[in-house]
N, C-alpha and C. Protein backbone atom coordinates (compact mmCIF):
# COMPACT_ATOMS: atom_id res chain seq x y z
N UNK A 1 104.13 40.75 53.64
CA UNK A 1 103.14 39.99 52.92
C UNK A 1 101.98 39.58 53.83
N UNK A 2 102.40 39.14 55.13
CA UNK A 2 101.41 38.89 56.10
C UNK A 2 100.17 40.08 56.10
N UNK A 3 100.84 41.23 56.62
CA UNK A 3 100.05 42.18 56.24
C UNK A 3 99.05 42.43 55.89
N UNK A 4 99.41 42.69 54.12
CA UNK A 4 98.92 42.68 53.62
C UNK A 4 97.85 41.97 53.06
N UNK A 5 97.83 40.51 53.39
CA UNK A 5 96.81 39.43 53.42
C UNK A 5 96.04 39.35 54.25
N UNK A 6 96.30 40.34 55.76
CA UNK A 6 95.11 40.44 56.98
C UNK A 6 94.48 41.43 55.88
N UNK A 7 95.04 42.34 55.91
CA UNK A 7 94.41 43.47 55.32
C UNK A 7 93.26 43.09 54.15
N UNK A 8 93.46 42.29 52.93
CA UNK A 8 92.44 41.93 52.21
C UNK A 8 91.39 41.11 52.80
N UNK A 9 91.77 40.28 53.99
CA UNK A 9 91.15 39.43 54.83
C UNK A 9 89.84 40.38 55.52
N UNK A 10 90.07 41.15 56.01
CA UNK A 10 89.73 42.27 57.08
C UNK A 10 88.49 42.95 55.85
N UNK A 11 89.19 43.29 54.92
CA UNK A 11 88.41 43.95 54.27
C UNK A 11 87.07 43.57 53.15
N UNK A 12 87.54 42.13 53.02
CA UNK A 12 86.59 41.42 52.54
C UNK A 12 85.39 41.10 53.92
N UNK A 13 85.70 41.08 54.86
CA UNK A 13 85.22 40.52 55.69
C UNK A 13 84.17 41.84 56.31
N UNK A 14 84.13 42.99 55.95
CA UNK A 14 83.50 44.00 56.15
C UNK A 14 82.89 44.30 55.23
N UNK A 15 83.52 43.84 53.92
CA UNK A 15 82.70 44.28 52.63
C UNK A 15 81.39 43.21 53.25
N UNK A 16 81.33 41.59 53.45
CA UNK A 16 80.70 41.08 53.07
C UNK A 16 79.12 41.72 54.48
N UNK A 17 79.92 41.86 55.37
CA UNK A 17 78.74 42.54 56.18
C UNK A 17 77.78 43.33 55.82
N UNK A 18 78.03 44.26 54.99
CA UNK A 18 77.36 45.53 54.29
C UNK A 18 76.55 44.50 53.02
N UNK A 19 77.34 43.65 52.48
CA UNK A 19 76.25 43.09 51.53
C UNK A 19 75.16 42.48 51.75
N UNK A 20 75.92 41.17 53.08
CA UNK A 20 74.49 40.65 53.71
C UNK A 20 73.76 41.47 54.27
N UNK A 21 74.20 41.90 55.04
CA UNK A 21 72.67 43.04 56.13
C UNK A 21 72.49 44.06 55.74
N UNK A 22 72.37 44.47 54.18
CA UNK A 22 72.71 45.92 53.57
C UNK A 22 71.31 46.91 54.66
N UNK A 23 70.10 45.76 54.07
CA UNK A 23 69.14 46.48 54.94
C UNK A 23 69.22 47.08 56.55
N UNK A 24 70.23 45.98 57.38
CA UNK A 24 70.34 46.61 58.81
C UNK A 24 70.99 47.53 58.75
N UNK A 25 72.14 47.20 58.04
CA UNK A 25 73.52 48.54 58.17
C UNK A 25 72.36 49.87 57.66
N UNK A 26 72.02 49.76 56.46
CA UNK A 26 70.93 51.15 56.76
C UNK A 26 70.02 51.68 57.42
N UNK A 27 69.62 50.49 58.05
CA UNK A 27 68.08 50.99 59.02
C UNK A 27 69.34 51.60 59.99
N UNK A 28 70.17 50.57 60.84
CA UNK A 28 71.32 51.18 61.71
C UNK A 28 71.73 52.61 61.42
N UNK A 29 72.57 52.90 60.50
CA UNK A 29 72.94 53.97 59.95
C UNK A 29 71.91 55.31 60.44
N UNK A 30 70.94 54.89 59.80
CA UNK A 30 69.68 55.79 59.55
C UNK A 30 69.14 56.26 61.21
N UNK A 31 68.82 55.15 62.21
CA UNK A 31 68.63 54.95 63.35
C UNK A 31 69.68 55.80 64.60
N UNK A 32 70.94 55.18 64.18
CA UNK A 32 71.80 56.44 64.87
C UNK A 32 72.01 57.91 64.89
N UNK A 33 71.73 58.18 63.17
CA UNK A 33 71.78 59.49 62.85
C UNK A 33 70.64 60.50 63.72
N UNK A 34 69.39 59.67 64.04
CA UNK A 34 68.72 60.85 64.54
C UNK A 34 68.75 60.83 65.91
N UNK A 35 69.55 59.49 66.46
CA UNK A 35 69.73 59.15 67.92
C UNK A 35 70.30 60.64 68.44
N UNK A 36 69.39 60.73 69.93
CA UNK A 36 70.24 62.40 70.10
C UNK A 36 70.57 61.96 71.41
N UNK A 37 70.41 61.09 72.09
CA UNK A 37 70.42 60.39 73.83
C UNK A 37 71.40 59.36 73.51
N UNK A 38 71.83 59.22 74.77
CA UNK A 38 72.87 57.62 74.94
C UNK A 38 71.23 57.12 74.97
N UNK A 39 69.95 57.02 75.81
CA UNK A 39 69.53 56.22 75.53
C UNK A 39 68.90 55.44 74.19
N UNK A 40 68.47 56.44 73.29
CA UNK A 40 68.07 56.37 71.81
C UNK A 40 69.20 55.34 71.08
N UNK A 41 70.61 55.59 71.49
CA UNK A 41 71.78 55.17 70.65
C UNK A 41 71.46 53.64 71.15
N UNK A 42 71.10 53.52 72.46
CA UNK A 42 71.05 51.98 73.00
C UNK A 42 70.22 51.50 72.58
N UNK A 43 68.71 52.06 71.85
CA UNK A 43 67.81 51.44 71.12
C UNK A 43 68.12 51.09 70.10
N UNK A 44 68.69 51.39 69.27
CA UNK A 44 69.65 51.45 67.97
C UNK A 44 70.01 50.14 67.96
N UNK A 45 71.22 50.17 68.89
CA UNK A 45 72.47 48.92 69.34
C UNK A 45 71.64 47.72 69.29
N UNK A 46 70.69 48.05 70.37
CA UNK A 46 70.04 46.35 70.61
C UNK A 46 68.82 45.88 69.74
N UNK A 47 68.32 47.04 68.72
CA UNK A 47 68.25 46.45 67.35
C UNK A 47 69.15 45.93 66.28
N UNK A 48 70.36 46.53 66.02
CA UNK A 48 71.23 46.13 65.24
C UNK A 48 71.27 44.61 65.77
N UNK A 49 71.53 44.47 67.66
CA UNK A 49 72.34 43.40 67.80
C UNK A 49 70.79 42.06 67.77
N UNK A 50 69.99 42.34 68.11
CA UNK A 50 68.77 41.38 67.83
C UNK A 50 68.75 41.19 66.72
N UNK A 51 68.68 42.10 65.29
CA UNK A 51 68.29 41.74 63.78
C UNK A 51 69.73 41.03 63.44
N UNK A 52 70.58 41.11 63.73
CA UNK A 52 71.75 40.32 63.21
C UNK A 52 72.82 39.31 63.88
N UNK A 53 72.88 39.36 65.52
CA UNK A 53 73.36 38.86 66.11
C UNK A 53 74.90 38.91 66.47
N UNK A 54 75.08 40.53 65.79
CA UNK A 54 76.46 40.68 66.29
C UNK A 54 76.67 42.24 67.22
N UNK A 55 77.47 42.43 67.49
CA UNK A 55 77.78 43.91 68.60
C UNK A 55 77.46 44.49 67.45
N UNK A 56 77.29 45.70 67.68
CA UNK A 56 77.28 47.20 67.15
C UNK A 56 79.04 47.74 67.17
N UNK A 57 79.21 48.32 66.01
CA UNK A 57 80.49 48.54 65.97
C UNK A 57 80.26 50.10 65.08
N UNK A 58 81.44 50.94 65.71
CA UNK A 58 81.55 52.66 65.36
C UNK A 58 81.72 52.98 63.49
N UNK A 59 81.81 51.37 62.89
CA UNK A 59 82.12 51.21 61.71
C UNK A 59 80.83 51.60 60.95
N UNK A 60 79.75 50.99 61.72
CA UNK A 60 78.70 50.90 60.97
C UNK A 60 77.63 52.60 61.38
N UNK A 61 78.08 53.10 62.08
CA UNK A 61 77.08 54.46 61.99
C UNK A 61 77.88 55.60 61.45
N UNK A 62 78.83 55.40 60.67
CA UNK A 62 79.07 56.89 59.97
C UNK A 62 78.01 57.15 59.04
């Protein structure tokens, strides 16, 4: 049961990211995709992490 209650926990908690920053998660998204350098990817990151104030996570650039 524990579990399963991180699990809705976890997942609400990612849903709500994508709702608030729908706009970053896409500029992000969008931003990585044409990133072709580690350095480009680091321009990316430290926009994501300036417009929102959290790390960059592998969740958010598929």
């Amino acid at each position: 049961m524990a579990v399963g209650t991180l699990g809705i926990v976890m997942s609400l908690a990612v849903t709500s990211v994508f709702v608030v920053y729908d706009e970053q998660v896409r500029t992000y998204r969008d931003c990585s995709a044409r990133a072709h350098t580690v350095s480009t990817q680091e321009q990316c990151d430290q926009t994501w992490e300036s417009e929102t104030g959290m790390p960059p996570s592998p969740l958010f650039a598929s």
